[in-house]
PDB file of N, CA and C in Angstrom:
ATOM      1  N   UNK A   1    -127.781-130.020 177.850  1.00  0.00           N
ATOM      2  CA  UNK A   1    -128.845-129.515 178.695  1.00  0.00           C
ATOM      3  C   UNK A   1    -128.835-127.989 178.662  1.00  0.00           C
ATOM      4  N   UNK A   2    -129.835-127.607 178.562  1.00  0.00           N
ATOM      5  CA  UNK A   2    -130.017-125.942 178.972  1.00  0.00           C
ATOM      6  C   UNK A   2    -130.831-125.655 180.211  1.00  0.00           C
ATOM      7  N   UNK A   3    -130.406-124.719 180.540  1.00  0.00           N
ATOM      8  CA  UNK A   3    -131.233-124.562 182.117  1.00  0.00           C
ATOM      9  C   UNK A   3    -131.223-123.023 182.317  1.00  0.00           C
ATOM     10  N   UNK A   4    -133.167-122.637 182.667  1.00  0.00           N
ATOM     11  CA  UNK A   4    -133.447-121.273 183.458  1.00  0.00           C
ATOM     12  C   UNK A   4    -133.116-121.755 184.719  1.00  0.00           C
ATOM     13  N   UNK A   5    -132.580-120.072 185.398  1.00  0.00           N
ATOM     14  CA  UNK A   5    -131.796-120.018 186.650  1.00  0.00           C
ATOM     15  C   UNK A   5    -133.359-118.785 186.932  1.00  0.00           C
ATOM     16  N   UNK A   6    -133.902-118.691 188.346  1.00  0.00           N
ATOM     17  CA  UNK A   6    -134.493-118.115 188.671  1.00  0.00           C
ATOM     18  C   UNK A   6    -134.096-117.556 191.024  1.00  0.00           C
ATOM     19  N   UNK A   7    -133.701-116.531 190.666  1.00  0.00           N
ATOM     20  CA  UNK A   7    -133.117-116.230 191.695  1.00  0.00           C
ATOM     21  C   UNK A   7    -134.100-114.954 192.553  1.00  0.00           C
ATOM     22  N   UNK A   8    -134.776-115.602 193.653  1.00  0.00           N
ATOM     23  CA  UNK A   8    -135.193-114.676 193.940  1.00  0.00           C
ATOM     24  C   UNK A   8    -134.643-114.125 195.503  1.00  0.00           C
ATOM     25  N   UNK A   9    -135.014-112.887 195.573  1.00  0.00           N
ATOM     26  CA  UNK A   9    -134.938-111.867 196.695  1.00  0.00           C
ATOM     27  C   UNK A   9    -135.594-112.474 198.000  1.00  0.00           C
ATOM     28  N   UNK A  10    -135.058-112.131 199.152  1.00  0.00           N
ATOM     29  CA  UNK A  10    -135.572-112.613 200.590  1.00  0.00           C
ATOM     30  C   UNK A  10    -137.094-111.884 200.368  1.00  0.00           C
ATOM     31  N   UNK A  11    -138.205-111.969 200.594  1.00  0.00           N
ATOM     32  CA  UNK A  11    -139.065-111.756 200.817  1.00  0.00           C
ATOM     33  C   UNK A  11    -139.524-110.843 201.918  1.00  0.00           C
ATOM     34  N   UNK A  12    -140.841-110.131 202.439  1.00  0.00           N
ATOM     35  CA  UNK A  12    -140.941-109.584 203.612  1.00  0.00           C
ATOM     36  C   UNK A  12    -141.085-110.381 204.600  1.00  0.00           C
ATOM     37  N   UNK A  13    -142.066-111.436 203.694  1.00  0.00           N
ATOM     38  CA  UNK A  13    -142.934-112.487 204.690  1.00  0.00           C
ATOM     39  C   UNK A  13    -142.074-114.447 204.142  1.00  0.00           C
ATOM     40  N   UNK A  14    -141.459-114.687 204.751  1.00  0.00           N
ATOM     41  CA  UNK A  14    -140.683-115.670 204.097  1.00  0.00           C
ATOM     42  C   UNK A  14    -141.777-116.690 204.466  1.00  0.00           C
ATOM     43  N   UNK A  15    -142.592-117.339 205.204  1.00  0.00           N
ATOM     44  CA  UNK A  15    -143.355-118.270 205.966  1.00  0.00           C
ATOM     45  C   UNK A  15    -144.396-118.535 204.475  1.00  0.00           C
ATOM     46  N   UNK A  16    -145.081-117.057 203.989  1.00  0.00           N
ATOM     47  CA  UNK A  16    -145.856-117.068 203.714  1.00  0.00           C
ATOM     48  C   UNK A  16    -145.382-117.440 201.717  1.00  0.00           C
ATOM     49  N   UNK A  17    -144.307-116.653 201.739  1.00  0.00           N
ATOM     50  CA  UNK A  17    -143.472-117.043 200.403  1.00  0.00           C
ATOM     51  C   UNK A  17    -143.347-118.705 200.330  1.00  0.00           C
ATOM     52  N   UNK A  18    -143.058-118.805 201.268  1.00  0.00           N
ATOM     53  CA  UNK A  18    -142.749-120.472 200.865  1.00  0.00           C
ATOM     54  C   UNK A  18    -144.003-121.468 200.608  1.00  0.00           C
ATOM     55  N   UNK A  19    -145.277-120.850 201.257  1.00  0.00           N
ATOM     56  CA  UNK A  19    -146.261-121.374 201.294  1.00  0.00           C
ATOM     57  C   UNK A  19    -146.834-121.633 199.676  1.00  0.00           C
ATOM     58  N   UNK A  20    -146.554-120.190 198.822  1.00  0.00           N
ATOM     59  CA  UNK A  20    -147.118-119.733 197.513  1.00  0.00           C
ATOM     60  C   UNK A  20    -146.300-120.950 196.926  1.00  0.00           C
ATOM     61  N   UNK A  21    -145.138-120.393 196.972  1.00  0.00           N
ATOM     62  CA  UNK A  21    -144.377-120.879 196.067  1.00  0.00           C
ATOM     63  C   UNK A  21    -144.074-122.620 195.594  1.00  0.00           C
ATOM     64  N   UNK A  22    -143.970-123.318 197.217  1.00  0.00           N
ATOM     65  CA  UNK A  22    -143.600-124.657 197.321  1.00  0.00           C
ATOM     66  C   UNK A  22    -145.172-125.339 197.508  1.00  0.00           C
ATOM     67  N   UNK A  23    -146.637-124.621 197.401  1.00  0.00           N
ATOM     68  CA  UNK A  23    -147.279-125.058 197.681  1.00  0.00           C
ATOM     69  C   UNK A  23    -148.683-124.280 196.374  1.00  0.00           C
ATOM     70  N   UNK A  24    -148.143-123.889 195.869  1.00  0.00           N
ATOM     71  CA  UNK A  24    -148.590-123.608 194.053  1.00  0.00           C
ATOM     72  C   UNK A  24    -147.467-123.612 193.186  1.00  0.00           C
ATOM     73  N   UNK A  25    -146.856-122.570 193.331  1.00  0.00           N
ATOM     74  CA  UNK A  25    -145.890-122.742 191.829  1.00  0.00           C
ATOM     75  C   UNK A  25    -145.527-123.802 191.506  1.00  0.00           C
ATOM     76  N   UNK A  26    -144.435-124.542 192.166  1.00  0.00           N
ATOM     77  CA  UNK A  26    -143.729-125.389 191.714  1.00  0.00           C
ATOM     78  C   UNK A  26    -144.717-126.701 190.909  1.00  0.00           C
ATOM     79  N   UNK A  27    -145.957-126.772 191.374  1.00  0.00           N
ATOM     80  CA  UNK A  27    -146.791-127.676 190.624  1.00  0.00           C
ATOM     81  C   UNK A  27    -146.896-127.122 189.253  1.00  0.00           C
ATOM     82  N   UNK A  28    -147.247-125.807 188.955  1.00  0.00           N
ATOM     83  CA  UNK A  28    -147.023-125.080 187.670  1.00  0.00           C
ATOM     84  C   UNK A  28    -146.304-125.305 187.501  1.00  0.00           C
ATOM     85  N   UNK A  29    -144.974-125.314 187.195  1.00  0.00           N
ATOM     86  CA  UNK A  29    -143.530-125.175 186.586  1.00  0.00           C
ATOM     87  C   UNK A  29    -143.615-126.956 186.137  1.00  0.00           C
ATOM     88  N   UNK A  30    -144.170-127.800 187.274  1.00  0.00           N
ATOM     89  CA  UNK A  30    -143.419-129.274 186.872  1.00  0.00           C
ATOM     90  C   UNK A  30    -145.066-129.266 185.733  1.00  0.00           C
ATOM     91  N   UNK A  31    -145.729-128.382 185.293  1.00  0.00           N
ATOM     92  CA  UNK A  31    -146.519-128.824 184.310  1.00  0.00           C
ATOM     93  C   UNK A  31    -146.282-128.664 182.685  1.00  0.00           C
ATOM     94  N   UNK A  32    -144.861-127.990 182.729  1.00  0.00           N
ATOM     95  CA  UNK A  32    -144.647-127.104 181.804  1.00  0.00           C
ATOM     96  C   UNK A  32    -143.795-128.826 181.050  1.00  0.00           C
ATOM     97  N   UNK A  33    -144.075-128.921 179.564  1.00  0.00           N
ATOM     98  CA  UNK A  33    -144.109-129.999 178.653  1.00  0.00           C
ATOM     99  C   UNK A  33    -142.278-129.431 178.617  1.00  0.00           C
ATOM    100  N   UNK A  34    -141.690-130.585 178.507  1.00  0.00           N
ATOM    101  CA  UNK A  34    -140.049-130.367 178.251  1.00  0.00           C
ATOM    102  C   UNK A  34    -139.090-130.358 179.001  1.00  0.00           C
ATOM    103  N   UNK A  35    -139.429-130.124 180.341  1.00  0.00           N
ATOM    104  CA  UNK A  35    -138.961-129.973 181.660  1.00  0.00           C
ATOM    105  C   UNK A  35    -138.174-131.491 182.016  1.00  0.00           C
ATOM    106  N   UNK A  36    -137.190-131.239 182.071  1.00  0.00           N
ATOM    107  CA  UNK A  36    -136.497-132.474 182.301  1.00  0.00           C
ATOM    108  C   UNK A  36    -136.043-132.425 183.798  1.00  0.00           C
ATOM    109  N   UNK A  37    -136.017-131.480 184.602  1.00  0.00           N
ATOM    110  CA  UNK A  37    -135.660-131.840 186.067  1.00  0.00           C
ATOM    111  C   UNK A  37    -135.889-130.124 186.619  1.00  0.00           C
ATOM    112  N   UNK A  38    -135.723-129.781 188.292  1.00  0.00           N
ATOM    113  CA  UNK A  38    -135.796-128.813 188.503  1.00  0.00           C
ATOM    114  C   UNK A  38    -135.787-129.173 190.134  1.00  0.00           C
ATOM    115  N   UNK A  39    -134.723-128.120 190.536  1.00  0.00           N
ATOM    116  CA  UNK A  39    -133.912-128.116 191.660  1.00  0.00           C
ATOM    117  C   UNK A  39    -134.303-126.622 192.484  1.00  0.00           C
ATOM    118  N   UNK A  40    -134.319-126.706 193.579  1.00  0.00           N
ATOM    119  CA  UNK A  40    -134.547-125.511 194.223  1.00  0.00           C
ATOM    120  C   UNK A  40    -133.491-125.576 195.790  1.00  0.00           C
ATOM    121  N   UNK A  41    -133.417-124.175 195.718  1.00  0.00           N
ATOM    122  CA  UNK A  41    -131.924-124.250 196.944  1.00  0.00           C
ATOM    123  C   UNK A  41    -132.048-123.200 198.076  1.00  0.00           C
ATOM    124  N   UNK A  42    -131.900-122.914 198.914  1.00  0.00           N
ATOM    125  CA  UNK A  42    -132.063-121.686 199.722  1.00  0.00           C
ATOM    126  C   UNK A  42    -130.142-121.846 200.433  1.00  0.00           C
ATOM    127  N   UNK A  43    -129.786-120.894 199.138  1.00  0.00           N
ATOM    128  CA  UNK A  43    -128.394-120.701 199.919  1.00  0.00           C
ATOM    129  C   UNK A  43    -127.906-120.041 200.921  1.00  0.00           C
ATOM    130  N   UNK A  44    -126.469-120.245 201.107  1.00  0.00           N
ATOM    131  CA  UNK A  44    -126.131-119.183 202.352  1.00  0.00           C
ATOM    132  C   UNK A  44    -124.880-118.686 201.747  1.00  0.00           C
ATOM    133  N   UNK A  45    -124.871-117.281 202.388  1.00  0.00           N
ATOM    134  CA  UNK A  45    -123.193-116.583 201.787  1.00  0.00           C
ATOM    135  C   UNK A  45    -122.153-117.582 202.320  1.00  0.00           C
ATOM    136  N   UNK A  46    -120.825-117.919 201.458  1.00  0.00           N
ATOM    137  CA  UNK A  46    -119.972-118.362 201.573  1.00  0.00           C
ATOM    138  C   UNK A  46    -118.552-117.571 201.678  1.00  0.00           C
ATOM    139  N   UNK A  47    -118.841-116.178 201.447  1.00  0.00           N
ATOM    140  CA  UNK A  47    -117.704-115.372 201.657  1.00  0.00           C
ATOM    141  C   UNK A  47    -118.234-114.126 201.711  1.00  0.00           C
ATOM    142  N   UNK A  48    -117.732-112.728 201.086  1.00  0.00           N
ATOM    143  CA  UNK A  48    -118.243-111.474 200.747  1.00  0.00           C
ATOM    144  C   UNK A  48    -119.550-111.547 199.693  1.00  0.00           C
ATOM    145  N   UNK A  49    -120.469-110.454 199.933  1.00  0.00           N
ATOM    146  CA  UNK A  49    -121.789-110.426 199.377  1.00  0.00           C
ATOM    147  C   UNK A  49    -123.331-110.860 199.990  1.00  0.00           C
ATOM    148  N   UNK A  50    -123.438-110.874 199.410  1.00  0.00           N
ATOM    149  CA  UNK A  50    -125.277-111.330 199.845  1.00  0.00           C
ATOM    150  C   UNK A  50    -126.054-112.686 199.215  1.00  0.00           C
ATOM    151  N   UNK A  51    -126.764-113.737 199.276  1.00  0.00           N
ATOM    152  CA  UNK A  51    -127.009-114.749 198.958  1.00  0.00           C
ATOM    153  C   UNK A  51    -128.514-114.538 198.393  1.00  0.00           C
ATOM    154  N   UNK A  52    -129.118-114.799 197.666  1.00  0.00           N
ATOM    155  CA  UNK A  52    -130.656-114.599 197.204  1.00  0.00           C
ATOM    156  C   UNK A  52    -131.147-115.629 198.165  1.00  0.00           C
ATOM    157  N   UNK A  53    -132.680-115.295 198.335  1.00  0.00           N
ATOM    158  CA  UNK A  53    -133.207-116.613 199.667  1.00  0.00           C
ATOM    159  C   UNK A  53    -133.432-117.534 198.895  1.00  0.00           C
ATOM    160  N   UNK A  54    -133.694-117.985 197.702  1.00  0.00           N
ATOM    161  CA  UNK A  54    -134.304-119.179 196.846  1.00  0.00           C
ATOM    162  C   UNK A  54    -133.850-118.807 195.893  1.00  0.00           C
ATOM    163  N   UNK A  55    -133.109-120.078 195.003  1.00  0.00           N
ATOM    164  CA  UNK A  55    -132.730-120.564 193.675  1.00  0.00           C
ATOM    165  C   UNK A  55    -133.673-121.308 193.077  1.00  0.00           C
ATOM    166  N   UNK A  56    -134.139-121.465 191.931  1.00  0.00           N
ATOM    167  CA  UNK A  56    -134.872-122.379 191.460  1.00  0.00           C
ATOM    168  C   UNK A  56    -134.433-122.555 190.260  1.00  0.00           C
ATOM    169  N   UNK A  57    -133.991-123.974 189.469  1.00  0.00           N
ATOM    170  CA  UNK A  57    -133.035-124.382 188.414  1.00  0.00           C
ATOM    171  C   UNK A  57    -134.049-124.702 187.431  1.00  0.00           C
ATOM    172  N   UNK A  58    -134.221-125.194 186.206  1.00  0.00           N
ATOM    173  CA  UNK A  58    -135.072-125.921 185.582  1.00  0.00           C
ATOM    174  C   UNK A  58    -134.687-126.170 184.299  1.00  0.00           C
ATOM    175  N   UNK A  59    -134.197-127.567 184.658  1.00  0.00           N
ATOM    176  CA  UNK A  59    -133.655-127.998 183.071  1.00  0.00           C
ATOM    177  C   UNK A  59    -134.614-128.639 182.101  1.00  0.00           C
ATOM    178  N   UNK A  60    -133.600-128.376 180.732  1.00  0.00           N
ATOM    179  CA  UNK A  60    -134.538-128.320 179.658  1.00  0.00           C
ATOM    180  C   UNK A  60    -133.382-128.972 178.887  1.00  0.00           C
ATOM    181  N   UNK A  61    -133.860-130.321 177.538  1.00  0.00           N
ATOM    182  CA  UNK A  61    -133.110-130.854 176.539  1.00  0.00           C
ATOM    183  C   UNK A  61    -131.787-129.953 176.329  1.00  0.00           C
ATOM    184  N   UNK A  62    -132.637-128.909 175.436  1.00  0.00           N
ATOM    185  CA  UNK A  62    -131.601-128.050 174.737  1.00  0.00           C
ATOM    186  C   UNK A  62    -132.362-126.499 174.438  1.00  0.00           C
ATOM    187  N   UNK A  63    -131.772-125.755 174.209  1.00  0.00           N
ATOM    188  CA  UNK A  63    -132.713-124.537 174.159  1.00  0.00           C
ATOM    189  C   UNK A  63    -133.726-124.621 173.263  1.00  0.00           C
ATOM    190  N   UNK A  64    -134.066-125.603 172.176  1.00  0.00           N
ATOM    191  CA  UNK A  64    -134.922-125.519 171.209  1.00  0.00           C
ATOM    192  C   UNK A  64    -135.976-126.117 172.236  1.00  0.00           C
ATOM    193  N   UNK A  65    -136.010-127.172 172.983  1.00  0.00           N
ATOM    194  CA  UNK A  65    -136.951-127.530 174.023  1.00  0.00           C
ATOM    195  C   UNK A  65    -137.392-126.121 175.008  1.00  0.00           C
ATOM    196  N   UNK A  66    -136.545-125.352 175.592  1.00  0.00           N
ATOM    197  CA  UNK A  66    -137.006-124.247 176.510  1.00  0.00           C
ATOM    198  C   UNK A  66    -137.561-123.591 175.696  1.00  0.00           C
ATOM    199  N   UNK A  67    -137.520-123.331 174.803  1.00  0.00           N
ATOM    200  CA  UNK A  67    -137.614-122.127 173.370  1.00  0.00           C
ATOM    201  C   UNK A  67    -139.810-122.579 173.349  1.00  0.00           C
ATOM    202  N   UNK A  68    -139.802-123.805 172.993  1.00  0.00           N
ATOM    203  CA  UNK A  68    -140.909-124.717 172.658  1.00  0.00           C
ATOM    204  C   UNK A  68    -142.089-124.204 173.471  1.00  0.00           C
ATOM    205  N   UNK A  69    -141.403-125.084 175.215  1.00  0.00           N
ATOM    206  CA  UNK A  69    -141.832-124.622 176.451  1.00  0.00           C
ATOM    207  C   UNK A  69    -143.022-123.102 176.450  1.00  0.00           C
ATOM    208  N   UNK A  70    -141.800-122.242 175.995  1.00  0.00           N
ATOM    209  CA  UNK A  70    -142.118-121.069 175.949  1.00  0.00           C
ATOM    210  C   UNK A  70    -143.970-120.675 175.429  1.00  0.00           C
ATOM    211  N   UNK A  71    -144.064-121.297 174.409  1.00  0.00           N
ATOM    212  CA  UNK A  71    -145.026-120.850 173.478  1.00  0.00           C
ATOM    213  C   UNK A  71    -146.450-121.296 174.234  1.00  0.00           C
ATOM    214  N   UNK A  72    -146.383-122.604 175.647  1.00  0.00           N
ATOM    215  CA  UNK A  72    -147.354-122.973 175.905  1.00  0.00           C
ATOM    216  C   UNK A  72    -148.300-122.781 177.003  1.00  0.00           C
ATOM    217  N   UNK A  73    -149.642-123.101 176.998  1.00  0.00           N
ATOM    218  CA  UNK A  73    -150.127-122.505 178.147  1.00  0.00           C
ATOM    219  C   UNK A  73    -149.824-122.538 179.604  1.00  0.00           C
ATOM    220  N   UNK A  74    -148.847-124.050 179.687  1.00  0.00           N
ATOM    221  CA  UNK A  74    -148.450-124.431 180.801  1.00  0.00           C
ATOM    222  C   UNK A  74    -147.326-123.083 181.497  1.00  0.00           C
ATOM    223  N   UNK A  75    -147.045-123.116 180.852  1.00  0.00           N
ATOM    224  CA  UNK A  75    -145.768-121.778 180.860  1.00  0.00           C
ATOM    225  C   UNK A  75    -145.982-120.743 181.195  1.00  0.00           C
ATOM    226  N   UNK A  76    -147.033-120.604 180.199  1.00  0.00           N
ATOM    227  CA  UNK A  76    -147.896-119.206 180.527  1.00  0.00           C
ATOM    228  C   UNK A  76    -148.366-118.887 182.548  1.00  0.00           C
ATOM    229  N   UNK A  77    -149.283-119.699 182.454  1.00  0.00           N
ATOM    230  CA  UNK A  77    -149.941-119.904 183.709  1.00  0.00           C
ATOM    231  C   UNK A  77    -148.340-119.972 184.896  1.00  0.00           C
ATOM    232  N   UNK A  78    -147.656-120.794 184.677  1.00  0.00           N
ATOM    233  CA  UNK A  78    -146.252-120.284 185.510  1.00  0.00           C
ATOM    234  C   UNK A  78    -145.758-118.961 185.839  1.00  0.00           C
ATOM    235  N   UNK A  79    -145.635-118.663 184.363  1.00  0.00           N
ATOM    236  CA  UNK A  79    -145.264-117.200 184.379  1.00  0.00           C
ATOM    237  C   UNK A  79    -146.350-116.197 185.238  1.00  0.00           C
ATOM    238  N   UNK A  80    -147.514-116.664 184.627  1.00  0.00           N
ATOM    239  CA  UNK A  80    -148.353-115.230 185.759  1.00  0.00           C
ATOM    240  C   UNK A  80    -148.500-115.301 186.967  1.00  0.00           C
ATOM    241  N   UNK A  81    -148.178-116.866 187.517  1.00  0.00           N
ATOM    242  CA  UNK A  81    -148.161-116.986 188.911  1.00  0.00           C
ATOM    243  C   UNK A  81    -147.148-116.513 189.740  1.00  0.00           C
ATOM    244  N   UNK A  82    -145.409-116.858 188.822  1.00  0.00           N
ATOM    245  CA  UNK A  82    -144.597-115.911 189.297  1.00  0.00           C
ATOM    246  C   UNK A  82    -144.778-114.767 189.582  1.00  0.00           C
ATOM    247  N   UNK A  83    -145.784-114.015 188.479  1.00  0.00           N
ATOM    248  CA  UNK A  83    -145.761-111.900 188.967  1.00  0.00           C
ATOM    249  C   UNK A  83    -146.667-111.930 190.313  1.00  0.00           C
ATOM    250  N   UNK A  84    -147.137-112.998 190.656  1.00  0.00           N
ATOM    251  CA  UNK A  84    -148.200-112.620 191.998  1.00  0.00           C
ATOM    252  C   UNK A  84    -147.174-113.074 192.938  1.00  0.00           C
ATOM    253  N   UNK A  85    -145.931-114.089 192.736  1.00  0.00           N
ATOM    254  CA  UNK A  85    -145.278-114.451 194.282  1.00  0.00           C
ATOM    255  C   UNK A  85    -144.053-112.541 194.760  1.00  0.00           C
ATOM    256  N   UNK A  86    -144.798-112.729 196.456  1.00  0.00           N
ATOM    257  CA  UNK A  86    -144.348-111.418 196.940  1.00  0.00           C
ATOM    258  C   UNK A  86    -142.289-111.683 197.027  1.00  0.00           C
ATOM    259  N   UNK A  87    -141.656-111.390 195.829  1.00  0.00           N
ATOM    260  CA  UNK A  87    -140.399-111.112 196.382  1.00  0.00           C
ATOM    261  C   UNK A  87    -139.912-110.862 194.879  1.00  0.00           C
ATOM    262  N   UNK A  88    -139.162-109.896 194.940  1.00  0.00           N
ATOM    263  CA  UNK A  88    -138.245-109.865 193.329  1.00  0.00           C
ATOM    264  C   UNK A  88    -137.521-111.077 192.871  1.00  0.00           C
ATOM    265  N   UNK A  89    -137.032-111.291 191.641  1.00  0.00           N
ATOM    266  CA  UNK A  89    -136.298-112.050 191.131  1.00  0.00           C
ATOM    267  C   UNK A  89    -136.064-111.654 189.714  1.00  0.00           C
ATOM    268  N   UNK A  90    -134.693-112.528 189.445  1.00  0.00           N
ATOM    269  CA  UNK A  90    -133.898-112.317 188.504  1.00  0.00           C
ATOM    270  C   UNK A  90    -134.046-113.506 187.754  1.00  0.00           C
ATOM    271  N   UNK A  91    -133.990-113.708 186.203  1.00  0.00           N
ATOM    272  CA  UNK A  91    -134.095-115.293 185.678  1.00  0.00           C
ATOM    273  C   UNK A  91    -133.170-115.008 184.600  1.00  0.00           C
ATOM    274  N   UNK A  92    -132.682-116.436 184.352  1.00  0.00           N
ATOM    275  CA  UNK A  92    -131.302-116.036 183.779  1.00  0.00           C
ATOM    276  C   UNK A  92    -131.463-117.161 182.600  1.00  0.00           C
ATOM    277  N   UNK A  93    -130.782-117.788 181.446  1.00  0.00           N
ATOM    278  CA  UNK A  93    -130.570-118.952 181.047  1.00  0.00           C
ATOM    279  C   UNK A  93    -129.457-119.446 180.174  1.00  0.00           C
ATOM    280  N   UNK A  94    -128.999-120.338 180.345  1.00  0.00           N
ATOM    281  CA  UNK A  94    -127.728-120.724 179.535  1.00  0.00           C
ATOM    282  C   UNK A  94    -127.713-122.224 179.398  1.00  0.00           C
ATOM    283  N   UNK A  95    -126.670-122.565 178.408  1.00  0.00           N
ATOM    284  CA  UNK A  95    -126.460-123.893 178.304  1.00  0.00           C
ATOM    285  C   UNK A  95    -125.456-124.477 179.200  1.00  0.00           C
ATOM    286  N   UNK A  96    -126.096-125.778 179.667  1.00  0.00           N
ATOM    287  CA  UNK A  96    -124.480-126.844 180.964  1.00  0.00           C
ATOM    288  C   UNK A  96    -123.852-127.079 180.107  1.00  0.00           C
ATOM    289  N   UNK A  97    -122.423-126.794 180.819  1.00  0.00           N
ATOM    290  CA  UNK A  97    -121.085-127.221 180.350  1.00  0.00           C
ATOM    291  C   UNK A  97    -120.521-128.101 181.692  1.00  0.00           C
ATOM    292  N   UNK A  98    -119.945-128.967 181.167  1.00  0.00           N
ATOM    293  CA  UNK A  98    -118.965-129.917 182.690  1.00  0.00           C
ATOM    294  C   UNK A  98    -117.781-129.852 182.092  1.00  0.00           C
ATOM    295  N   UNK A  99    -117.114-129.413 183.247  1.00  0.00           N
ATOM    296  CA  UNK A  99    -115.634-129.178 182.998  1.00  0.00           C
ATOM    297  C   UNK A  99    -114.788-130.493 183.505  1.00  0.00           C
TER     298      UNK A  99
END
């Protein structure tokens, strides 16, 4: 499995973030062809540091599947909806390993 990690920043307006996000995006994202699952988390610090307000996971076969993903309109349209949701974020991706 390979999986984008998408970590975003507390927001100004969290009410209204959640509204965008859990009530457009995520329908984008589950449109995107390859998508084998996708998890979302609102953590809390567990020791020293700071916690991002929302995680959002999204697994994919193998990177040649995310890679694929990439090229399509579904994706596309994700992606530009992300630059309109109000809060920064970081996106990351790597392959699962189980130890």
């Amino acid at each position: 499995m390979y999986r984008l990690t998408v970590q975003y920043e507390t927001p100004t307006d969290p009410a209204a973030f959640d509204e965008e996000y859990f009530g457009k995006h995520v329908a984008l994202v589950a449109a995107m062809p390859g998508l084998k699952a996708m998890t979302f988390s609102k953590p809390t610090v567990a020791g020293p540091g700071t916690a991002p307000y929302l995680v959002a996971e999204l697994d994919f076969e193998d990177e040649a599947a995310f890679m694929a993903t990439r090229e399509t309109p579904e994706q596309a349209a994700a992606a530009a909806h992300a630059d309109t949701l109000p809060a920064a974020r970081v996106a990351f991706v790597g392959e699962l390993r189980h130890g």
